[in-house]
C-alpha atoms as a PDB file:
ATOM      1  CA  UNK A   1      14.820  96.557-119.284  1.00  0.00           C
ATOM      2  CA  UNK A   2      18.012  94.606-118.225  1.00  0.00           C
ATOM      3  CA  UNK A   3      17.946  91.861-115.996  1.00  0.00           C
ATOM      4  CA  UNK A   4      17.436  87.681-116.739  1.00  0.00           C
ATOM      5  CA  UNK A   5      16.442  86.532-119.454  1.00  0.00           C
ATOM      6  CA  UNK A   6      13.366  84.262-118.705  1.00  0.00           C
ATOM      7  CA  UNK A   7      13.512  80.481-118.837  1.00  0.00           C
ATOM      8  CA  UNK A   8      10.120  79.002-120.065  1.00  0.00           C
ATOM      9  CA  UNK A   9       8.411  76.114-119.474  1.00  0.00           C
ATOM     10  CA  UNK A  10       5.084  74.328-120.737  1.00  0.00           C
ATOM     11  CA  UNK A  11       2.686  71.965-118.708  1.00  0.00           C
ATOM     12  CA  UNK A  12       0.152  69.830-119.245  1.00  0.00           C
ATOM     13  CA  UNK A  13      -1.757  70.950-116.524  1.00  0.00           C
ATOM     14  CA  UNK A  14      -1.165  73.018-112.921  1.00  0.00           C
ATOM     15  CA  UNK A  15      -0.607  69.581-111.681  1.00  0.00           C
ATOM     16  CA  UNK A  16       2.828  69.676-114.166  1.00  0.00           C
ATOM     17  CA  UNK A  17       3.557  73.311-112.479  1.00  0.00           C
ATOM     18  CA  UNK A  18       3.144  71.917-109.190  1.00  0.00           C
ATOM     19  CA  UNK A  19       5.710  68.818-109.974  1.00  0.00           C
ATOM     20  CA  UNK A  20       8.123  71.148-110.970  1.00  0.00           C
ATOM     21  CA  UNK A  21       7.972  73.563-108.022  1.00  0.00           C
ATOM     22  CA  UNK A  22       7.472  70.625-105.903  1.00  0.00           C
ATOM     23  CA  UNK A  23      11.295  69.443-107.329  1.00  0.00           C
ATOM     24  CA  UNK A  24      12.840  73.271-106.816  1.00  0.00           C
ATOM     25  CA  UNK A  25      11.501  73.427-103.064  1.00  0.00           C
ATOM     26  CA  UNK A  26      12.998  69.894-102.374  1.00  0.00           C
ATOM     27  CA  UNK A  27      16.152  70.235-103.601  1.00  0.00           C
ATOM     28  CA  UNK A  28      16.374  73.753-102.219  1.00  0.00           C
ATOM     29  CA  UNK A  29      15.438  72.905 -98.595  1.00  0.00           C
ATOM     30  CA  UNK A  30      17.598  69.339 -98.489  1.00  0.00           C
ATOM     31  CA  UNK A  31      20.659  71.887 -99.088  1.00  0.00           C
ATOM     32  CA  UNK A  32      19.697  74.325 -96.504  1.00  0.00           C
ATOM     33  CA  UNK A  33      22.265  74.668 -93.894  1.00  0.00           C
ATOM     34  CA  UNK A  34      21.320  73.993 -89.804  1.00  0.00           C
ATOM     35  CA  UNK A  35      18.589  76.802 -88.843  1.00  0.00           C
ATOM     36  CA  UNK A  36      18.265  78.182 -92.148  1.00  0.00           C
ATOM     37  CA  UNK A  37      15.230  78.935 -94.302  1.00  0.00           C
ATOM     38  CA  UNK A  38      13.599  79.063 -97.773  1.00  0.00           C
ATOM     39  CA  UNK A  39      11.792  82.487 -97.562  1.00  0.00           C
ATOM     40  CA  UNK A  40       8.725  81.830-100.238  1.00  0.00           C
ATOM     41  CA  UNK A  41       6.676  84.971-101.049  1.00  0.00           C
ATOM     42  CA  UNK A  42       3.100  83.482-102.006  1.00  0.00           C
ATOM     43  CA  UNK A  43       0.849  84.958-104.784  1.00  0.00           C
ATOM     44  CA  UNK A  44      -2.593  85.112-105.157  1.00  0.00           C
ATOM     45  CA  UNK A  45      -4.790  83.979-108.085  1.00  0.00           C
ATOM     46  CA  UNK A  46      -6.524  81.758-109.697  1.00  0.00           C
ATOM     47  CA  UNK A  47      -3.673  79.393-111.155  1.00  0.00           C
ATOM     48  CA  UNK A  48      -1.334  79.845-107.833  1.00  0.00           C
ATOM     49  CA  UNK A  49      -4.545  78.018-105.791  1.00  0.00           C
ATOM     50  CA  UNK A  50      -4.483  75.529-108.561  1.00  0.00           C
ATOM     51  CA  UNK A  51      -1.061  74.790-108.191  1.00  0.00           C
ATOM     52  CA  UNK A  52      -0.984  75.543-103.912  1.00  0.00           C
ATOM     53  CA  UNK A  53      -3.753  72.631-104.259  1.00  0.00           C
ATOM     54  CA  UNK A  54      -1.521  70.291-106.354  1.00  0.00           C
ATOM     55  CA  UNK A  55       1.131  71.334-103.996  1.00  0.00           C
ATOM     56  CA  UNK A  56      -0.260  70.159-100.650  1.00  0.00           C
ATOM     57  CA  UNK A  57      -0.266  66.824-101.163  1.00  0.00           C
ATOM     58  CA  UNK A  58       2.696  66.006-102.234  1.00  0.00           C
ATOM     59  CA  UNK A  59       5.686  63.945 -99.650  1.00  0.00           C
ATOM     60  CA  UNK A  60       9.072  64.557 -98.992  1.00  0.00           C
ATOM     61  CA  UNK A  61       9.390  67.831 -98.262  1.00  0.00           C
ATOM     62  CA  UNK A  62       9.952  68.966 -95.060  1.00  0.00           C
ATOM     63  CA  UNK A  63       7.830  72.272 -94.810  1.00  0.00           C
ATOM     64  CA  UNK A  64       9.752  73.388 -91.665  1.00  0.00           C
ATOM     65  CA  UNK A  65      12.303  74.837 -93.473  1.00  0.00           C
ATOM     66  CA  UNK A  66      10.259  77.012 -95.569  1.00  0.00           C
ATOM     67  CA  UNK A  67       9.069  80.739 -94.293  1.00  0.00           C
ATOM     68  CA  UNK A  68       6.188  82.086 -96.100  1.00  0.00           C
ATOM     69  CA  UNK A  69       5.275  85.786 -96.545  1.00  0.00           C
ATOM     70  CA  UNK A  70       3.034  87.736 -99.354  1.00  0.00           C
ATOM     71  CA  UNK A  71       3.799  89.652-102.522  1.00  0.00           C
ATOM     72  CA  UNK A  72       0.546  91.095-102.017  1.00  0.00           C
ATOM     73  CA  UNK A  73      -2.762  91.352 -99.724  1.00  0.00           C
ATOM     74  CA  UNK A  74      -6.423  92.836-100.333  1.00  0.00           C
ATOM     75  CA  UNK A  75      -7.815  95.353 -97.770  1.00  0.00           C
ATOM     76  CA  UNK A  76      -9.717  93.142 -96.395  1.00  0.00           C
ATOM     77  CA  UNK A  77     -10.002  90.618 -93.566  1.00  0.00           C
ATOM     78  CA  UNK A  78      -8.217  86.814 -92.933  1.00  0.00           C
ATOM     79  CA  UNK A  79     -11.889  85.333 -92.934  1.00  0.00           C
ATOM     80  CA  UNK A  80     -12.812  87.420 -96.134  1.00  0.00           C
ATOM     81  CA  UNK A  81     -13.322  85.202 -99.503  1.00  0.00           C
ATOM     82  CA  UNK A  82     -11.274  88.177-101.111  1.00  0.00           C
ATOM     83  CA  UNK A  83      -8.318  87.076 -98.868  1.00  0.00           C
ATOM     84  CA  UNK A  84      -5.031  86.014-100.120  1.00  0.00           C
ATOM     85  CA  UNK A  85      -4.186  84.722 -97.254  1.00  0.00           C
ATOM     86  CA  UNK A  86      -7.348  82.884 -96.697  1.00  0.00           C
ATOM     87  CA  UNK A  87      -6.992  80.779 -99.849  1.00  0.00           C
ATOM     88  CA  UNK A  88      -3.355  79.680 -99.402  1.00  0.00           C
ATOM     89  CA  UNK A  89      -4.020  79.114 -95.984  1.00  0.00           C
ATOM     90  CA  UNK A  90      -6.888  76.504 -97.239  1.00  0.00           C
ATOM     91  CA  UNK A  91      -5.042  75.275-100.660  1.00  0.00           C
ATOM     92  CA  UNK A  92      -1.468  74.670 -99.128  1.00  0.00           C
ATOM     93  CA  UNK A  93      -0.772  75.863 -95.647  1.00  0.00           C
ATOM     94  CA  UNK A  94      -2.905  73.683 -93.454  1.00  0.00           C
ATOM     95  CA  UNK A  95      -3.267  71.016 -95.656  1.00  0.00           C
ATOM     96  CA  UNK A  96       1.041  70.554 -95.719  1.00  0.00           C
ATOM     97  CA  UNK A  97       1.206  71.184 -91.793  1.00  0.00           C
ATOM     98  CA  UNK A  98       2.971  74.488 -92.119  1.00  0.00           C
ATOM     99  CA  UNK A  99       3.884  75.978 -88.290  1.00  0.00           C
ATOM    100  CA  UNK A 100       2.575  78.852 -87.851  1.00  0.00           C
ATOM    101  CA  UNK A 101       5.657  80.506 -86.749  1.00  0.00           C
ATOM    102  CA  UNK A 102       6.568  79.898 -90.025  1.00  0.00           C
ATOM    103  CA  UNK A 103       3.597  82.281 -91.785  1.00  0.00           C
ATOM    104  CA  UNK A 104       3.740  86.067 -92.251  1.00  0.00           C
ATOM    105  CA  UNK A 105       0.645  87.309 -93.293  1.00  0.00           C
ATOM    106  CA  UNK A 106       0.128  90.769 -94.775  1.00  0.00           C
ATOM    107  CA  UNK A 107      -2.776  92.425 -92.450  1.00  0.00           C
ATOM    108  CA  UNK A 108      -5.308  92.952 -95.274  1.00  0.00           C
ATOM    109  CA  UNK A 109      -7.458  95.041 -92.068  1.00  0.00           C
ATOM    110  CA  UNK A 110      -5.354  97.014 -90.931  1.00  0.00           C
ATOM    111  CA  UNK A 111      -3.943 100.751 -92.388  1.00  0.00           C
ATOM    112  CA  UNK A 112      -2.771 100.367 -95.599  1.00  0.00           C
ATOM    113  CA  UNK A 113       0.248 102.621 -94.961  1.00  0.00           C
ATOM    114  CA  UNK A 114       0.755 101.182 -91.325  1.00  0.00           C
ATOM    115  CA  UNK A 115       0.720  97.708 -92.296  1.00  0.00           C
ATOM    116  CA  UNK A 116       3.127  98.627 -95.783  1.00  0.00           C
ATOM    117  CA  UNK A 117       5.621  99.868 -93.199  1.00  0.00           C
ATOM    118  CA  UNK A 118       5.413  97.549 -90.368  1.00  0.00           C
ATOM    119  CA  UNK A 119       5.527  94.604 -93.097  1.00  0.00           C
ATOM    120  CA  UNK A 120       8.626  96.148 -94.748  1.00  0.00           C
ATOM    121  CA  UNK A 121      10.227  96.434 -91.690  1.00  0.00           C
ATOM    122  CA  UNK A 122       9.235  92.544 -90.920  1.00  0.00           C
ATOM    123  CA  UNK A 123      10.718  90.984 -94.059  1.00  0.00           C
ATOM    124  CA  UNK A 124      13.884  93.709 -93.965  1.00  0.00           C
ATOM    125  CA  UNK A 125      14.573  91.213 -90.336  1.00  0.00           C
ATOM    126  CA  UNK A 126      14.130  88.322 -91.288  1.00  0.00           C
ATOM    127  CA  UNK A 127      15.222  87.789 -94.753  1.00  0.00           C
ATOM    128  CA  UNK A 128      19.490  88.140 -96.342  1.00  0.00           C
ATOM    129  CA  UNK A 129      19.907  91.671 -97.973  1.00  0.00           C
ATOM    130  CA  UNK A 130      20.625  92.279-101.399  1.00  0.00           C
ATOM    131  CA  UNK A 131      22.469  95.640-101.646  1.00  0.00           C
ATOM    132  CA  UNK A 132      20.123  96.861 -98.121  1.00  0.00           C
ATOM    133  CA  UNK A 133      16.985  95.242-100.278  1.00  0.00           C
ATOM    134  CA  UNK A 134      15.327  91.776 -98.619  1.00  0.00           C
ATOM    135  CA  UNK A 135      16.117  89.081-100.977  1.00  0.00           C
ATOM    136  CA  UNK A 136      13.399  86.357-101.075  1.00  0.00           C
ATOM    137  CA  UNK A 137      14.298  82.870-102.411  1.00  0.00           C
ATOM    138  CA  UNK A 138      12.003  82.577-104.393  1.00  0.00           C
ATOM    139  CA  UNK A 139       8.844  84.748-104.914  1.00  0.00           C
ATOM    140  CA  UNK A 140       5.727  83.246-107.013  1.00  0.00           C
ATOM    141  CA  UNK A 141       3.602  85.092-108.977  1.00  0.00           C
ATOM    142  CA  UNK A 142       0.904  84.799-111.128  1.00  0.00           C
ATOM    143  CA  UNK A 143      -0.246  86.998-114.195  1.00  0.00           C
ATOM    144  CA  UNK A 144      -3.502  89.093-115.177  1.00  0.00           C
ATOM    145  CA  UNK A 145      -5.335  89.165-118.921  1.00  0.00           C
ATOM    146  CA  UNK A 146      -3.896  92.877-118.061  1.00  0.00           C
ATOM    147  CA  UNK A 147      -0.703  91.934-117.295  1.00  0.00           C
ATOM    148  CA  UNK A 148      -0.384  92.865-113.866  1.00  0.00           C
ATOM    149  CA  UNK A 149       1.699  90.707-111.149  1.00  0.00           C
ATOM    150  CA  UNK A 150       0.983  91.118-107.434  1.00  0.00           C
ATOM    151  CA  UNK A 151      -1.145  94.009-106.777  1.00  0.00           C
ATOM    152  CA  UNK A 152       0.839  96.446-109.637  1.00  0.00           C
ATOM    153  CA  UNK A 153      -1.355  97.247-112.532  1.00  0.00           C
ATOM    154  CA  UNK A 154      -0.816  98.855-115.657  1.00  0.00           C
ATOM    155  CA  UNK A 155      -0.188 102.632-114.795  1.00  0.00           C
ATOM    156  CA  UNK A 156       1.401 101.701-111.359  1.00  0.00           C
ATOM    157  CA  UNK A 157       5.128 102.175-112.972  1.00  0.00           C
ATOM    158  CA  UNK A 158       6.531 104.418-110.107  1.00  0.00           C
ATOM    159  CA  UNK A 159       6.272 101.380-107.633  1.00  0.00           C
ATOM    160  CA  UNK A 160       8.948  99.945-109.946  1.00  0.00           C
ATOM    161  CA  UNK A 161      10.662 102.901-109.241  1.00  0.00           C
ATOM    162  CA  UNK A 162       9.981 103.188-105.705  1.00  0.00           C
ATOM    163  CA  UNK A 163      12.499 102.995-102.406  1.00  0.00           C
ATOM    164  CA  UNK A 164       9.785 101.493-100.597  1.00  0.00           C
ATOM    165  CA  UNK A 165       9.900  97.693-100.431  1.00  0.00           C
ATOM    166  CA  UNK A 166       5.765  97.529 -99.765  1.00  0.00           C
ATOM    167  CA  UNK A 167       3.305  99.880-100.294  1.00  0.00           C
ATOM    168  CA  UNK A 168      -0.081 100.696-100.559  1.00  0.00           C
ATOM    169  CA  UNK A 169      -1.690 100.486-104.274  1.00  0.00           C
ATOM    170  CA  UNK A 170      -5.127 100.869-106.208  1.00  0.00           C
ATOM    171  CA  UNK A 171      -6.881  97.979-107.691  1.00  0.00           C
ATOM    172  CA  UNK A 172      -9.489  97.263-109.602  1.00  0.00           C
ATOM    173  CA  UNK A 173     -12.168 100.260-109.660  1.00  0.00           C
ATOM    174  CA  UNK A 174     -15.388  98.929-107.240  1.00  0.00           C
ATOM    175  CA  UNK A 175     -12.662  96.672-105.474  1.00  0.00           C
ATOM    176  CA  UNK A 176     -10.720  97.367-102.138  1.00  0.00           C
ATOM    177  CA  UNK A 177      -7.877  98.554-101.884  1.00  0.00           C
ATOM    178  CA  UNK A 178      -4.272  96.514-101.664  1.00  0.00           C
ATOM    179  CA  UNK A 179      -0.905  96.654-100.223  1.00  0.00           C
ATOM    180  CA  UNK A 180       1.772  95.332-102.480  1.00  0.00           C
ATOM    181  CA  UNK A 181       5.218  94.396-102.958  1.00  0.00           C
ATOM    182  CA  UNK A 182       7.311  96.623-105.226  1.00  0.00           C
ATOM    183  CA  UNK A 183       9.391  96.268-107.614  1.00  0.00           C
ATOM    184  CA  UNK A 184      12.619  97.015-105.941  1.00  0.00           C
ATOM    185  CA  UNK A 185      11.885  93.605-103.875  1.00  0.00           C
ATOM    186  CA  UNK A 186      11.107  91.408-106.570  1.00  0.00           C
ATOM    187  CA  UNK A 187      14.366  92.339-108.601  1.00  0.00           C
ATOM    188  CA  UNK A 188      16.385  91.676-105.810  1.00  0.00           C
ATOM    189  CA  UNK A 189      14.985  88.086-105.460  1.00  0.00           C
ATOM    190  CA  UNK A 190      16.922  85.039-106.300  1.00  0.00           C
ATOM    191  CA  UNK A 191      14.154  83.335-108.054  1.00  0.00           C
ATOM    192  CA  UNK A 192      11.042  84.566-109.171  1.00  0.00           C
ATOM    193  CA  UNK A 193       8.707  81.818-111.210  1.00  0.00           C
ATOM    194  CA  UNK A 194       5.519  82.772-113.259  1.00  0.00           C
ATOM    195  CA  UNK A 195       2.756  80.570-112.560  1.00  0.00           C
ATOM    196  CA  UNK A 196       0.156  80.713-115.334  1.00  0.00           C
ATOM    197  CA  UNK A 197      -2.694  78.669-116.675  1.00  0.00           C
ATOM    198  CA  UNK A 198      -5.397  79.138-119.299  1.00  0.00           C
ATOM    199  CA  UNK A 199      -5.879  80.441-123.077  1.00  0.00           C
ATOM    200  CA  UNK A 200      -7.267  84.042-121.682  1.00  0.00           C
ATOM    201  CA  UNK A 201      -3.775  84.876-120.791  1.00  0.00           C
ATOM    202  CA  UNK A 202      -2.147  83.473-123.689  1.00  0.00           C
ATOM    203  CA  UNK A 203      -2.085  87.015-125.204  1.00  0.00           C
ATOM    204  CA  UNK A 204      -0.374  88.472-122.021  1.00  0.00           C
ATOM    205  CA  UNK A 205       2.045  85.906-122.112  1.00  0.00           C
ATOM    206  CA  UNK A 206       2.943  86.660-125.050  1.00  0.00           C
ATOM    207  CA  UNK A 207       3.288  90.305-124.599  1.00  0.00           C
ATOM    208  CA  UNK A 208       5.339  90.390-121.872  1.00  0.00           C
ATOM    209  CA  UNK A 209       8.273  87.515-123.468  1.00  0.00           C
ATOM    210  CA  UNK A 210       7.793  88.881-126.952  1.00  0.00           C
ATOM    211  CA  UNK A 211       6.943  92.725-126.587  1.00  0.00           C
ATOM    212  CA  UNK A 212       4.029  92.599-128.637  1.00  0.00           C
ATOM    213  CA  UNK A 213       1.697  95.375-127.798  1.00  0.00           C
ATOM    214  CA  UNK A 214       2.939  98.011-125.717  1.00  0.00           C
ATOM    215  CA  UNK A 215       4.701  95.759-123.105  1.00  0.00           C
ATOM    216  CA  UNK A 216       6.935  98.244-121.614  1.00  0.00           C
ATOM    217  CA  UNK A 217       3.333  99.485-119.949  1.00  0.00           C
ATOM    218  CA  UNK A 218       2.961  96.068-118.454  1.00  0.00           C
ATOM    219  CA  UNK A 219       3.955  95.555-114.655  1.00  0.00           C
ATOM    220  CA  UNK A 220       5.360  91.980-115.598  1.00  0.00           C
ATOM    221  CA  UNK A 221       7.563  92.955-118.372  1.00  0.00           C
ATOM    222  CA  UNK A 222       9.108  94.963-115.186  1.00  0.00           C
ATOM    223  CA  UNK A 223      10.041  91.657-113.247  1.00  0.00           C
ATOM    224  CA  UNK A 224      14.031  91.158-114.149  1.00  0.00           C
ATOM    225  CA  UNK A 225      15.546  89.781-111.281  1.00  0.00           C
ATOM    226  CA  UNK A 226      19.149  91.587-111.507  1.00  0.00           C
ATOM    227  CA  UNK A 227      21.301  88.581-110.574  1.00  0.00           C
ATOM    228  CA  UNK A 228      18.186  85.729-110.113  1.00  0.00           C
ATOM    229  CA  UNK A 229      16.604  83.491-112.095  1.00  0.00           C
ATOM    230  CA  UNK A 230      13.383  84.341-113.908  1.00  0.00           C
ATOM    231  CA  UNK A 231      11.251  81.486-114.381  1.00  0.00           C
ATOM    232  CA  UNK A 232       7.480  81.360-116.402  1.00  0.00           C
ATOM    233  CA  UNK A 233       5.888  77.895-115.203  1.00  0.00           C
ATOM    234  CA  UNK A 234       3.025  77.908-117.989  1.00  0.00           C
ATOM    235  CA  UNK A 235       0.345  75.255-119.221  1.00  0.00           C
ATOM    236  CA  UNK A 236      -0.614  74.773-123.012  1.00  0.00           C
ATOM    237  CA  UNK A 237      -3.350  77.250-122.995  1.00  0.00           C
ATOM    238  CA  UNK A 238      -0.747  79.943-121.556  1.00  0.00           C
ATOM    239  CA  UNK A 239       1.784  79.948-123.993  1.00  0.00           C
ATOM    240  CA  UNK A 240      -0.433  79.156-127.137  1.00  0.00           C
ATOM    241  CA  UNK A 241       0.631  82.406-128.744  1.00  0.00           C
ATOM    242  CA  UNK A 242       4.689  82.149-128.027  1.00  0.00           C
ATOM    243  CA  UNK A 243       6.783  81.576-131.263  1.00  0.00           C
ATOM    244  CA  UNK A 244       8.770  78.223-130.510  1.00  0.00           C
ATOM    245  CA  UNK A 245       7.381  77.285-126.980  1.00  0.00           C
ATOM    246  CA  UNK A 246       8.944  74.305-125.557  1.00  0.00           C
ATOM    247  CA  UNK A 247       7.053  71.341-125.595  1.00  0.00           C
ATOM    248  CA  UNK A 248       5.709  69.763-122.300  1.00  0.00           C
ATOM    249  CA  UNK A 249       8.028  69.357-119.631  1.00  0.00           C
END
C-alpha cells in the first residue's frame, strides 16, 4: 500500500512514549494560531492508558488548545469498565484539567448506526477537510497481538475501503459490539503515532513494518497516512523482533 513510510522509535518504558508525545503536543499547541485547535483522536488499550497516565502529569502544556474525540468506542456505557472513554477520562482527562467543551465522546449506548452517523457528522464540523475527509492532527493508536488498530480487526478490510468516516464493526466473539473509525479518516490524518508496549506484540510489530506473515490481512499495515506522518512510538519489548531497531530515544 502507498502512503508514509513509518518513522520508528524505541523507549525504555511508556514513560519514554509519553516524553515524546508530551514534546509533539507542546510544540504543536505553542504554534497554534488565536482560536485554533489540536484535534487529538484518543485510542484505547492497554499501552495508550499507560502512556495517558504518564501523560497527565506532566507541565507546560496548555490543554485548552487541544480537542479530543475517539478512533473508537465499545457498545457500552460511560460508567462501564469496558469504556474507552471511561479510562482516558480517569488516566488523562481529569487528571490534566481538560474542559469539557473540549471532549467528544463516542456514545458507546446508544445505536450503533445512529451514533456512527451523528459522530461522523460531528467531527466532519469541527475538524479542516482533507479532500471532503476530516483531517485529525494527530490520531493515536495502539496495536493488538492480532494486529488490529481501533476497533478494525483482521477480516474488517472493506472499512478501509469504505466512504463512511465511522461505522459500526464486530469485535471480539462474546464481546459487545463497537463503532469505529475507518480507514478513510485515519489516512487523511496529519499524524498518526503507534503507541505500543510489551514483548506479546513484538511479533505484530514486526509484521506490520516488515511484512512477515501475511501482513496485507492486518488492519495496521492499512494505516498510510497519504500526505501525514506515520509514527510507531514503541518500548524494547515491542520492537524486539525488528531488524535494525533504533536504539532508545
Amino acid at each position: 500500500m502507498t502512503g508514509t513510510k513509518p518513522e520508528t522509535h524505541v523507549f525504555g518504558s511508556a514513560a519514554g512514549i509519553a516524553d515524546f508525545l508530551f514534546r509533539f503536543l507542546a510544540a504543536k499547541t505553542a504554534a497554534l494560531g488565536p482560536g485554533r485547535y489540536l484535534d487529538v483522536a484518543l485510542s484505547g488499550g492497554k499501552t495508550p492508558e499507560k502512556v495517558y497516565q504518564a501523560l497527565a502529569g506532566r507541565k507546560g502544556l496548555d490543554w485548552r488548545r487541544l480537542r479530543f474525540f475517539w478512533g473508537d468506542e465499545r457498545c457500552v456505557g460511560p460508567s462501564s469498565a469496558l469504556s474507552n472513554y471511561r479510562a482516558a477520562r480517569l488516566s488523562l482527562l481529569a487528571q490534566a484539567g481538560v474542559p469539557r467543551a473540549n471532549i467528544h465522546r463516542l456514545r458507546g449506548e446508544a445505536a450503533p448506526r445512529g451514533e456512527a452517523a451523528r459522530y461522523s457528522r460531528l467531527v466532519k464540523s469541527l475538524l479542516p477537510l482533507s479532500g471532503g475527509t476530516p483531517s485529525f492532527g494527530l490520531v493515536l493508536l495502539g496495536l493488538g497481538e492480532d494486529g488490529h488498530t481501533a476497533s478494525l480487526f483482521p477480516g474488517q478490510a472493506r472499512l478501509f475501503g469504505s466512504k463512511e468516516l465511522f461505522a459500526p464493526a464486530a469485535g471480539p466473539a462474546g464481546g459487545p459490539g463497537r463503532i469505529t473509525v475507518t480507514g478513510r479518516v485515519l489516512n487523511a490524518a496529519e499524524n498518526v503515532f503507534f503507541m505500543v508496549t510489551g514483548a506479546a506484540k513484538a511479533a505484530a510489530v514486526a509484521a506490520v513494518l516488515h511484512g512477515r506473515g501475511g501482513s496485507a490481512d492486518l488492519p495496521a499495515a492499512l494505516v498510510r497516512p497519504a500526505g501525514g506522518r506515520l509514527v510507531w512510538l514503541l518500548d524494547k519489548a515491542a520492537a524486539s523482533r525488528l531488524r535494525g531497531a533504533a536504539g532508545f530515544c
